[in-house]
Protein backbone atom coordinates (compact mmCIF):
# COMPACT_ATOMS: atom_id res chain seq x y z
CA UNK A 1 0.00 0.00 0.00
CA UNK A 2 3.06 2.13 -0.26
CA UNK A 3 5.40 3.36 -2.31
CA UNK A 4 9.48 3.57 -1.55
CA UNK A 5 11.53 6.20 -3.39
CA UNK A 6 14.60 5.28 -3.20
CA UNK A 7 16.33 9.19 -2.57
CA UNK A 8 18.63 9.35 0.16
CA UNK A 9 19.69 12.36 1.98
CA UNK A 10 22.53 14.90 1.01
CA UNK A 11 25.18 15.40 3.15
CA UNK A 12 26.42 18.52 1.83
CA UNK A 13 25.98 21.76 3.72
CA UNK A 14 26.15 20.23 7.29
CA UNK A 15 28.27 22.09 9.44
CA UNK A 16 28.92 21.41 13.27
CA UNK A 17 28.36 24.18 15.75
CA UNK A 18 28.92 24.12 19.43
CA UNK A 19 26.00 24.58 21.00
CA UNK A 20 26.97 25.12 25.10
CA UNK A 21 26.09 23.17 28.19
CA UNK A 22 28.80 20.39 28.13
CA UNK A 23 31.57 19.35 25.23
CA UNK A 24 28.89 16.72 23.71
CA UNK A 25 26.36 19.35 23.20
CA UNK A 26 28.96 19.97 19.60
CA UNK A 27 27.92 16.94 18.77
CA UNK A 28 24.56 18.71 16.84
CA UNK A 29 24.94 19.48 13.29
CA UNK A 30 22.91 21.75 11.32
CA UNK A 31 21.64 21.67 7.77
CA UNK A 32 19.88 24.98 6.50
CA UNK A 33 16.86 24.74 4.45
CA UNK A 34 14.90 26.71 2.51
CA UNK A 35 11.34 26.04 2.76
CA UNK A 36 8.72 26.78 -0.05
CA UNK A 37 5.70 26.29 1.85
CA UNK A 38 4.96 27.34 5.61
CA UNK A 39 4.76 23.82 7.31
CA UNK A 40 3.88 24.27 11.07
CA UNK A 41 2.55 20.93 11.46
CA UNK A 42 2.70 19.87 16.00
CA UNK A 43 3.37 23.73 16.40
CA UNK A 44 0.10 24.28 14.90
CA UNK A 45 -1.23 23.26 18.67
CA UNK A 46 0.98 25.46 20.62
CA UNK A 47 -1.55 28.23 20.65
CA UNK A 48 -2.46 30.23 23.84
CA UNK A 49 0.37 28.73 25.70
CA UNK A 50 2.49 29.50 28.57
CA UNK A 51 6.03 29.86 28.10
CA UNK A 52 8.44 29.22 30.95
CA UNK A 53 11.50 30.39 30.61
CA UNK A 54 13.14 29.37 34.34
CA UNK A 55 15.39 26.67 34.53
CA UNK A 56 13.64 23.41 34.61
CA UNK A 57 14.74 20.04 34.74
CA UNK A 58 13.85 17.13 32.80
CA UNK A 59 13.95 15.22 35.47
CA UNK A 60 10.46 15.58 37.68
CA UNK A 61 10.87 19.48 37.52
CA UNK A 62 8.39 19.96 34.42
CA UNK A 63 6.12 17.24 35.87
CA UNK A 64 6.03 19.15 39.50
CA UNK A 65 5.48 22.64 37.30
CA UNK A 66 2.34 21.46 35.36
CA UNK A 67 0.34 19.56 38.53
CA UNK A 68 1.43 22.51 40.81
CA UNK A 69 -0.47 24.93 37.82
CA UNK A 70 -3.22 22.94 36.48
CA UNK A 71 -2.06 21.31 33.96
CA UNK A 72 -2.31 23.96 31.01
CA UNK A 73 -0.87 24.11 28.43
CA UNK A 74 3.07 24.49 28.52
CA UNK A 75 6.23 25.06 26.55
CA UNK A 76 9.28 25.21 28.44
CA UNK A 77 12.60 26.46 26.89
CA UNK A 78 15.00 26.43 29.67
CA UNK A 79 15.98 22.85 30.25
CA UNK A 80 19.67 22.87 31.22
CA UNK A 81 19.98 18.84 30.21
CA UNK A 82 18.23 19.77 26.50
CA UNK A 83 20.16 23.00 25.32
CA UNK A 84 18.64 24.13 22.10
CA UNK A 85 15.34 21.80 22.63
CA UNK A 86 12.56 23.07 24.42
CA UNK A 87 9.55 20.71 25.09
CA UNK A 88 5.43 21.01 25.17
CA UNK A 89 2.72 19.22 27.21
CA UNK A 90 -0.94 19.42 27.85
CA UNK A 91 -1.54 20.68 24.35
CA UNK A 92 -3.08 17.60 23.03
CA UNK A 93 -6.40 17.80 24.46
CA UNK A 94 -9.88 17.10 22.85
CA UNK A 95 -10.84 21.28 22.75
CA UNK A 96 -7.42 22.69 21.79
CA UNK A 97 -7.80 19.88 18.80
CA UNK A 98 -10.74 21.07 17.71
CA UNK A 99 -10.34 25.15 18.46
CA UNK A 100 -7.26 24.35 16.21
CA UNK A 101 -9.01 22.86 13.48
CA UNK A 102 -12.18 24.89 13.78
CA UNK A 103 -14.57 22.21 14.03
CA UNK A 104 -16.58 20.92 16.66
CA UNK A 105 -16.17 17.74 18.77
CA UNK A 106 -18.75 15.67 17.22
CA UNK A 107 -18.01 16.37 13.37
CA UNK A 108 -14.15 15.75 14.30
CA UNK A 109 -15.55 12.13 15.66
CA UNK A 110 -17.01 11.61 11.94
CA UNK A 111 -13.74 13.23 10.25
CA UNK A 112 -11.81 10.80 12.29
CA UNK A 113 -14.36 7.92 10.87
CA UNK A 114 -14.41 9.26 7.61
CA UNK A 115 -10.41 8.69 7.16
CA UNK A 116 -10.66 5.32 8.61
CA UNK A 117 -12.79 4.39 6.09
CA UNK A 118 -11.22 6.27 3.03
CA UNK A 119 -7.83 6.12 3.67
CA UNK A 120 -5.20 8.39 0.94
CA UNK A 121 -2.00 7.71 -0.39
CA UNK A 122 0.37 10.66 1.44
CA UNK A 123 2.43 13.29 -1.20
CA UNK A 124 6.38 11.98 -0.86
CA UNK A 125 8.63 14.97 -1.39
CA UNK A 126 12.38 15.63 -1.28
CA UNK A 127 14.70 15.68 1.80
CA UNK A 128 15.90 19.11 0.74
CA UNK A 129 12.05 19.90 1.16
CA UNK A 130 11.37 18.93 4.93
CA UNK A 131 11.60 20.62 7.57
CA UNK A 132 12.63 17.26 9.99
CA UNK A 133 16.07 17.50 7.74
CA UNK A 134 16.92 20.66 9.08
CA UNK A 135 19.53 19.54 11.65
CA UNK A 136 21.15 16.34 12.08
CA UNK A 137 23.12 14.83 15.38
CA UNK A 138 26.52 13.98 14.02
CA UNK A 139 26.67 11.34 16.29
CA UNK A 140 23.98 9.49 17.97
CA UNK A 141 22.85 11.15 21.27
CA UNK A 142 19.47 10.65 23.01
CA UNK A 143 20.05 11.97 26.17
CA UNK A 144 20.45 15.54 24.47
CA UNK A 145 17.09 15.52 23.88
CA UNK A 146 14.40 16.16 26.40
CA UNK A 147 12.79 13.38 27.44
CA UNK A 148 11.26 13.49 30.62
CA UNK A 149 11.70 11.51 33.80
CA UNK A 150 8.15 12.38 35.10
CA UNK A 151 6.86 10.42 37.74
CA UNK A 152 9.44 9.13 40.53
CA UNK A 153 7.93 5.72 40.33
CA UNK A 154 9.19 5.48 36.52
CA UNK A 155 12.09 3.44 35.74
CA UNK A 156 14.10 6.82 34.56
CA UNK A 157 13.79 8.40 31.65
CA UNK A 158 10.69 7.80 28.74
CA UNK A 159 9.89 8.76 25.82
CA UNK A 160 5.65 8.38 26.07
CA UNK A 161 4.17 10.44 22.77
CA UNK A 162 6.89 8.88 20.16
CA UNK A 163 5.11 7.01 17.71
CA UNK A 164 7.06 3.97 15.77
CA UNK A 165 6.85 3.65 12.17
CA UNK A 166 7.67 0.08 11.12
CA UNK A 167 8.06 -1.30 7.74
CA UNK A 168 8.60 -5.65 7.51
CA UNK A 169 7.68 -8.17 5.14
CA UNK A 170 5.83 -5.68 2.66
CA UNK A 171 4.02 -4.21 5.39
CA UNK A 172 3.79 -1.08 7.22
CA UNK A 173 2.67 -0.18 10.86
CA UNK A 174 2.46 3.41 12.48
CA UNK A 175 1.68 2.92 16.55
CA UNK A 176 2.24 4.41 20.04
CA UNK A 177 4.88 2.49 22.01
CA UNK A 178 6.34 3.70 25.12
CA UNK A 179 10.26 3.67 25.26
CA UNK A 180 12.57 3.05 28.40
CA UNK A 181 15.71 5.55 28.19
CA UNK A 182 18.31 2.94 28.63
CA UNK A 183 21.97 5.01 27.25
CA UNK A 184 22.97 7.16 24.70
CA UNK A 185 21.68 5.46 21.39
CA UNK A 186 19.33 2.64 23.12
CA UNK A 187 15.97 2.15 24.30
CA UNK A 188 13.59 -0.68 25.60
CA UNK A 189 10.05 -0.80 24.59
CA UNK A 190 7.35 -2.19 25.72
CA UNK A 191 4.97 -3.56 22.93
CA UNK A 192 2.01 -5.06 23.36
CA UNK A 193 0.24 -7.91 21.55
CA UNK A 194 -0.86 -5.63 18.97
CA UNK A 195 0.23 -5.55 15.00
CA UNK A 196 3.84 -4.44 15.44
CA UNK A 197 4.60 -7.05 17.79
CA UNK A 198 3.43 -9.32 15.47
CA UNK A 199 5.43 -7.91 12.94
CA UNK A 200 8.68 -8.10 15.44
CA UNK A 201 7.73 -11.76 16.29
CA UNK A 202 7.94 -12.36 12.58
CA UNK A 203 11.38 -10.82 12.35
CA UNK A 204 12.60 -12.65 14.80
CA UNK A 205 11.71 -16.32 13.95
CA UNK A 206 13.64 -14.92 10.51
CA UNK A 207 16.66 -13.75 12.91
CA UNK A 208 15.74 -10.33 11.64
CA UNK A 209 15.87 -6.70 13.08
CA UNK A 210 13.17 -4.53 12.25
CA UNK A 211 13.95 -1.44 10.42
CA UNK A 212 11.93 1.43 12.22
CA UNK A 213 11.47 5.43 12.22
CA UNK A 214 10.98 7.26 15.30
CA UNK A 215 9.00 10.52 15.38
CA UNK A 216 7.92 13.28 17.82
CA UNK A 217 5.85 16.21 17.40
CA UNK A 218 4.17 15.47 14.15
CA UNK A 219 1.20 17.10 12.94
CA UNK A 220 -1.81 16.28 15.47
CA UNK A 221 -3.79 14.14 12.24
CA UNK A 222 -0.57 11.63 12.88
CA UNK A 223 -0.97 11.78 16.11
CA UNK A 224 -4.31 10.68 16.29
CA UNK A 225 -3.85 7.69 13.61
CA UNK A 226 -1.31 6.41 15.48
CA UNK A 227 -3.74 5.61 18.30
CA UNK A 228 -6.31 4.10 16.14
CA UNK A 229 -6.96 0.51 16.31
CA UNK A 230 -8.24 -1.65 13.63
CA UNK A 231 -9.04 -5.45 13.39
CA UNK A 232 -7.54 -5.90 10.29
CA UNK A 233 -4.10 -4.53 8.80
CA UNK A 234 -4.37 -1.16 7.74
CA UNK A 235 -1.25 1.59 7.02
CA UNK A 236 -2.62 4.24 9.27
CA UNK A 237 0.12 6.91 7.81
CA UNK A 238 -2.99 6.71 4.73
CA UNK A 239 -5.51 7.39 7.18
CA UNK A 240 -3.40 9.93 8.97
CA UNK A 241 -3.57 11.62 5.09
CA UNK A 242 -7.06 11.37 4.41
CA UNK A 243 -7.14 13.76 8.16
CA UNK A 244 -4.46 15.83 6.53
CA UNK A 245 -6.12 16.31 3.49
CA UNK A 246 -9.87 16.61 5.14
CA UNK A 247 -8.59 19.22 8.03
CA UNK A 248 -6.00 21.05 6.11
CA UNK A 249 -7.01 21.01 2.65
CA UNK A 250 -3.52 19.05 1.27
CA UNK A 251 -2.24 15.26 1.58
CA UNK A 252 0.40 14.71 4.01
CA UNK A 253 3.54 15.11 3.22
CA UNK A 254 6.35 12.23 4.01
CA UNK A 255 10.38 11.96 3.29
CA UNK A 256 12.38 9.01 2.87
CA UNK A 257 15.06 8.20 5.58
CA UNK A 258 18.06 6.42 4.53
CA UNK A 259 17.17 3.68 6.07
CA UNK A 260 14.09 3.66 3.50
CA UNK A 261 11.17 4.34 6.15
CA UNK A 262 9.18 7.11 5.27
CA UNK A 263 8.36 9.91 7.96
CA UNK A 264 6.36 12.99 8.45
CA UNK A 265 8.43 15.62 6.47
CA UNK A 266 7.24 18.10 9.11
CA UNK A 267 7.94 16.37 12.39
CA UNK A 268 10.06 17.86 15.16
CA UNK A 269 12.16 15.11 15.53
CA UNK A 270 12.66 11.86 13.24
CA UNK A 271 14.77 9.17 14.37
CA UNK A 272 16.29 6.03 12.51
CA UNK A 273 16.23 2.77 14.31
CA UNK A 274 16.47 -0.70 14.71
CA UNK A 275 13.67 -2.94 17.28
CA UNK A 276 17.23 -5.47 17.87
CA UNK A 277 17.19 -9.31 19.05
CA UNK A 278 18.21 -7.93 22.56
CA UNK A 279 15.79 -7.67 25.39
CA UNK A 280 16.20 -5.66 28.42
CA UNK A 281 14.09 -5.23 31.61
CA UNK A 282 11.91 -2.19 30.83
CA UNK A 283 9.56 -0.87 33.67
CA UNK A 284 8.16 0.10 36.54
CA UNK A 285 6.08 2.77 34.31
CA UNK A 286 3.01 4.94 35.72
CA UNK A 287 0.55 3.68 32.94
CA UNK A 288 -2.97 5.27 31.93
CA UNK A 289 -5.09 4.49 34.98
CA UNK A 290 -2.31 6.15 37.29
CA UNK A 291 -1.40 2.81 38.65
CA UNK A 292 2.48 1.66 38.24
CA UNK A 293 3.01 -1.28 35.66
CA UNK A 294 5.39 -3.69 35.81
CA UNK A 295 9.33 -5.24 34.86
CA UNK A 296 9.15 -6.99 31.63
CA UNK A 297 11.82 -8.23 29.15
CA UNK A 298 11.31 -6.25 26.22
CA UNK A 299 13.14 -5.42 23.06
CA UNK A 300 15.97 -3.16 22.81
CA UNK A 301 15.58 -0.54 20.40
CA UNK A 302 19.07 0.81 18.32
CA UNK A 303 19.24 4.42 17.52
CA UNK A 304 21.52 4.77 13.89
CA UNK A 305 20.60 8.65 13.49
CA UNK A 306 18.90 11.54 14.93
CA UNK A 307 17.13 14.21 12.98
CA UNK A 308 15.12 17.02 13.76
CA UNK A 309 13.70 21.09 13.17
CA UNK A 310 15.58 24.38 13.84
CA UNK A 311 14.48 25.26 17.57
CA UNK A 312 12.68 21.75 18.00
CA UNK A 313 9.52 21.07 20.08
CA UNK A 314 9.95 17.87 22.01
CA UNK A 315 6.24 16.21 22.76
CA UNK A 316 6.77 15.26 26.41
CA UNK A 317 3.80 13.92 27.05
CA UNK A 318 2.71 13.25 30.79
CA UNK A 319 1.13 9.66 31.14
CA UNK A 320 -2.10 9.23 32.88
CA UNK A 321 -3.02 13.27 32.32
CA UNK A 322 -4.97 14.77 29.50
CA UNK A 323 -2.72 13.88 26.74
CA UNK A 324 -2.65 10.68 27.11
CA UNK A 325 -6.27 10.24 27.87
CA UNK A 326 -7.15 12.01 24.39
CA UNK A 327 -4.86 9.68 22.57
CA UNK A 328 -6.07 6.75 24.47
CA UNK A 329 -10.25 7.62 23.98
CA UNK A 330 -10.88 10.18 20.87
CA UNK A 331 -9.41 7.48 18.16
CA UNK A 332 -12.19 5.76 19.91
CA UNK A 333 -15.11 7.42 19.84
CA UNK A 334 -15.59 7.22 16.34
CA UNK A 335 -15.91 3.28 16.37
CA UNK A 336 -18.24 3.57 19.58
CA UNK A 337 -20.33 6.18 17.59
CA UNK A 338 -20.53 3.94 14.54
CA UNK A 339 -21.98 0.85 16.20
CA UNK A 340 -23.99 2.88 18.05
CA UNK A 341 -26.08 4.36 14.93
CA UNK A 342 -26.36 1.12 13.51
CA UNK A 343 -29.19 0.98 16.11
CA UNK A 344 -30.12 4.86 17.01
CA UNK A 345 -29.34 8.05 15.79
CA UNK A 346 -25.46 9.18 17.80
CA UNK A 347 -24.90 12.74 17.70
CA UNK A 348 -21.21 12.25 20.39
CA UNK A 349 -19.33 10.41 22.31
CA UNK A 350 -16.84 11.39 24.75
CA UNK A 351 -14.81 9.05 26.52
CA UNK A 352 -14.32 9.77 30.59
CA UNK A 353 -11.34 11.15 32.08
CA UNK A 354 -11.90 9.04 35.49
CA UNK A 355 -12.51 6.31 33.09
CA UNK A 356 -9.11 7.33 31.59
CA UNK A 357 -10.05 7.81 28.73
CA UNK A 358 -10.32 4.21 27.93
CA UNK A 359 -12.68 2.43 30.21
CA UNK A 360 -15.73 4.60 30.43
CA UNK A 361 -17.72 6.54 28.16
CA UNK A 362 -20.78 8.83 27.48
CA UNK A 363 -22.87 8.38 24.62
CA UNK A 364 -25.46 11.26 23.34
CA UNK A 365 -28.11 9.06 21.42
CA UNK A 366 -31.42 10.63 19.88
CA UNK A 367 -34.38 8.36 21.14
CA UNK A 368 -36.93 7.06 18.21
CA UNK A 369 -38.35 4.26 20.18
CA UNK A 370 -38.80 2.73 23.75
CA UNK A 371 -34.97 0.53 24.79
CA UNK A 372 -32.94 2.68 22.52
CA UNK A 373 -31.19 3.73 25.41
CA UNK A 374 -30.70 0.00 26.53
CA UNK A 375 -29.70 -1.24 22.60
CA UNK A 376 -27.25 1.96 22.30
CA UNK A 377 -25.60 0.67 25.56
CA UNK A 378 -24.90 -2.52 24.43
CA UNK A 379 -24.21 -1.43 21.15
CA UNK A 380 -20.96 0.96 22.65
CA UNK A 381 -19.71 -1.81 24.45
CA UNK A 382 -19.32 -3.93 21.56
CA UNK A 383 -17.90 -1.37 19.49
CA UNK A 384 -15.04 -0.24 22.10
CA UNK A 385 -14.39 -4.26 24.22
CA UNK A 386 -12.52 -2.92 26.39
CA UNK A 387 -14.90 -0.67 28.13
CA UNK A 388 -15.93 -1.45 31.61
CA UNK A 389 -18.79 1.73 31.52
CA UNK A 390 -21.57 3.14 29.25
CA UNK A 391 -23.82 6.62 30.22
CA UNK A 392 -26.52 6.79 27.80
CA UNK A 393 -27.95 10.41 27.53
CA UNK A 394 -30.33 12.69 25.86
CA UNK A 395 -28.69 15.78 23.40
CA UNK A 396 -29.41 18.46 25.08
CA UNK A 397 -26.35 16.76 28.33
CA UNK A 398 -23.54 18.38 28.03
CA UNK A 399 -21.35 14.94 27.68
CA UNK A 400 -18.10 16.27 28.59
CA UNK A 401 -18.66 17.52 32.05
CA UNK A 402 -19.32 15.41 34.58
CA UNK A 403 -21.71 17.40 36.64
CA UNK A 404 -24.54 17.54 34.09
CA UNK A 405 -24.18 13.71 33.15
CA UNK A 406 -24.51 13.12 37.02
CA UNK A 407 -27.63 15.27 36.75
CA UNK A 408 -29.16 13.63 34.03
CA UNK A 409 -28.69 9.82 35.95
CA UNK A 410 -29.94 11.49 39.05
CA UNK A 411 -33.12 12.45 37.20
CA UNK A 412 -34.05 9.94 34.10
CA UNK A 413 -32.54 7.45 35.87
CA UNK A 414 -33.73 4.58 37.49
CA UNK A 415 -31.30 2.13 38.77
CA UNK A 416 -33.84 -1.27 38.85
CA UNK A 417 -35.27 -0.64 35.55
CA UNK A 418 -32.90 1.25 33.39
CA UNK A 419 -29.21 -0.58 34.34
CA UNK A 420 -27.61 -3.36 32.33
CA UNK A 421 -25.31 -5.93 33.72
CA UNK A 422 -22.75 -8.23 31.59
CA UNK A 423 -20.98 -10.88 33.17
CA UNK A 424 -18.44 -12.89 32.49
CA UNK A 425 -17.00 -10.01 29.92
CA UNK A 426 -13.47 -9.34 28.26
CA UNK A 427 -11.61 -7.08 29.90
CA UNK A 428 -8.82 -4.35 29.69
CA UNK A 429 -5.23 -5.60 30.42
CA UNK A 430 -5.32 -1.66 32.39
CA UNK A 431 -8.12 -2.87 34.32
CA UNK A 432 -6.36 -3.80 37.59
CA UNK A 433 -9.71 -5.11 38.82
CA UNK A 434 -10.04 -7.85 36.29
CA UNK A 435 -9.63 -11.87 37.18
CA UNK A 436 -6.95 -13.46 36.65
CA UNK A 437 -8.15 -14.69 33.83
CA UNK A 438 -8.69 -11.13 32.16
CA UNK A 439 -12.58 -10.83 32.48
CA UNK A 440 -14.63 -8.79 34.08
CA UNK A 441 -18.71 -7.12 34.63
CA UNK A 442 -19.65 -4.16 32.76
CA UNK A 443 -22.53 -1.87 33.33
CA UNK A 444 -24.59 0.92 31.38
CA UNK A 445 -26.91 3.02 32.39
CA UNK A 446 -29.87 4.05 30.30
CA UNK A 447 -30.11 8.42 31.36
CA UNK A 448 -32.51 9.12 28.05
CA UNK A 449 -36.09 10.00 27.76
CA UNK A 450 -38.56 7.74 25.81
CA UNK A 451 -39.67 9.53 22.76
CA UNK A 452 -43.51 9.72 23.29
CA UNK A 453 -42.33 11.28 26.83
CA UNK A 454 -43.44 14.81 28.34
CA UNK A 455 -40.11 16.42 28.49
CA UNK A 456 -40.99 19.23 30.48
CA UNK A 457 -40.55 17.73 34.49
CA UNK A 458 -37.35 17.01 32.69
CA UNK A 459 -35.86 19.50 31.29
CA UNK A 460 -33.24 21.84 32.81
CA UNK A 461 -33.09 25.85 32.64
CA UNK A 462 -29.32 25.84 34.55
């Protein structure tokens, strides 16, 4: 489904510069480009946010900054291990998508289910043409770049918002993976039983490597393909262009790395790699639900080269906040809200932040018959397995904010007569609650109005 020009990169034109904080900050080299087209791609999100310009470590500092504020949304440019990187969080959040994009949260939903199902072959252009070509590390070094150590209770140093494009045995795989800081040009990830493990386990029996891209800070449209799920095989950097092309009026546009994976020409950082034979102990990690996962053996991944923008953006995510919820839920919703209107009309779905954006949602369904309420909740659950929770409402809930859906269960609500129980159900591997043999109960709640009903006792004037 893809096509491989076989361009490499120039080397001409690179010239080292020394760049400050220690000797192996000269390490950096920079190639100038001149760029035909304004490309602004992940900084397209960095709207109406706060600068801090104080010294801030890496290491816990930034973490300790955002909780202590908020959360908003942050770019900090004073990180004394990252000279010459600066690095954004909290910017990847359902409303700043959509304020960005100037659309509103349920026709992004259908965009998002529009691209799964019309997926478009991305625009390849030039090296000399992409921004992520800009600068190049002359030799390998990771721990220049700012990724965080968040939480205490993490292993050290992770990168959480890199996505992995993989390319084996004719096929192609764009996904989230989380990545262990191990040295200078190594990391351990953890990948779950998911496409591109299948594709490693494939390698392997082979006594193959994997050839893989790393990138940060693409535009948001990656972003959100990379978290998409689908049952069968499907090369979600097509998807990711059918977004481009749907919410910026163009294809996306993807360069060639030596090592012949293709990348998001306007990405902050792209990385060449290799998912190695070695394992490694990665973990303990503080996952979605806030909890602290695990030691495994996983793979080791080889850094061969390091590429990225003038004045780079590094996408350090923090797990189990905002960002991660919205990549965890919104590639969701749209594959909720589909099975839902197979049975009733679905106008949103939003998927809970206590749920973690993963095991709980709120549906907005528009009643044309008694138990449409009960069929949309058992629709939702079988469109997203792994959910544990369903809220059915009326439109006129406000299904982002907790307070009003609590209002709307507290009156059209009745627990005895409006409540469905499953039993015996698959569950989420984040679920810490779950048997040991992975299942669990799930529940909806029916919070709608019949049809034929007087509205008026019901309706709210807050």
């Amino acid at each position: 489904m893809f096509r491989r020009p076989t361009f490499g990169i120039r080397s001409e034109g690179l010239n080292a510069i020394n760049i400050g904080l220690k000797q192996r900050f000269s390490l950096l080299t920079f190639k100038q480009i001149v760029l035909s087209v304004r490309c602004m791609a992940f900084r397209d999100l960095l709207h109406d946010v706060r600068i801090i310009s104080q010294r801030t470590s890496l290491i816990q500092e930034m973490l300790n900054y955002s909780l202590e504020n908020g959360n908003p949304p942050l770019v900090f440019d004073n990180i004394p291990e990252s000279k010459g990187h600066r690095a954004a969080m909290n910017v990847l959040t359902r409303d700043r998508i959509c304020k960005t994009f100037k659309i509103s949260p349920g026709d992004l939903i259908d965009t998002l289910a529009w691209a799964m199902n019309n997926p478009t072959e991305p625009k390849i252009i030039l090296p000399e043409q992409s921004p992520v070509f800009q600068n190049k590390q002359q030799i390998v070094d990771l721990e220049l770049l700012p990724i965080p150590w968040h939480y205490s209770e993490d292993k050290g140093r992770y990168q959480s918002a890199s996505v992995i494009i993989a390319q084996y045995g004719g096929i192609r795989n764009m996904s989230f993976h989380r990545q262990y800081l191990r040295d200078s040009n190594h990391t351990v990830s953890r990948f779950v039983p998911r496409h591109l493990r299948s594709m490693m386990e494939m390698a392997q029996a082979n006594g193959d490597e994997v050839p893989i891209a790393v990138v940060n800070g693409p535009d948001a449209v990656v972003l959100l393909a990379a978290a998409m799920s689908f049952n069968e095989p499907l090369d979600e950097l097509y998807v990711a262009s059918s977004l481009h092309q749907k919410l910026h009026g163009s294809p996306l546009e993807l360069v060639e790395l030596p090592n012949g994976i293709q990348v998001p020409a306007d990405a902050e950082y792209a990385m060449e790699a290799r998912i190695t034979l070695e394992t490694d102990d990665e973990g303990p990690y503080v996952d979605i639900t806030g909890t602290v996962d695990g030691v495994r053996q996983e793979p080791v991944v080889e850094y061969d080269a390091v590429y990225h923008r003038n004045n780079p953006v590094f996408h350090a995510l923090i797990q189990a906040e905002v960002e991660h919820r919205t990549l965890m839920g919104m590639p969701r919703a749209p594959t909720i809200k589909e099975a839902v209107s197979e049975v009733v009309p679905c106008t949103d779905v939003y998927l809970t932040d206590g749920g973690c954006g993963w095991l709980s949602s709120v549906v907005q369904i528009i009643p044309q018959k008694e138990g449409d309420g009960v069929r949309a909740i058992h629709a939702a659950l079988n469109g997203h397995k792994s959910m544990k929770q369903v809220i059915v409402v009326d439109q006129d809930i406000d299904i982002s904010n907790p307070s009003r859906v609590e209002w709307a269960l507290m009156t059209r609500w009745q627990p005895d007569k409006d409540t469905v129980i499953l039993s015996h159900q698959k569950g989420s591997s984040l679920d810490p609650s779950r048997s040991k043999d992975g299942l669990t109960s799930k529940i909806g709640m029916d919070a709608t109005l019949g049809p034929d009903q007087d509205r008026s006792e019901y309706e709210s004037v807050l």
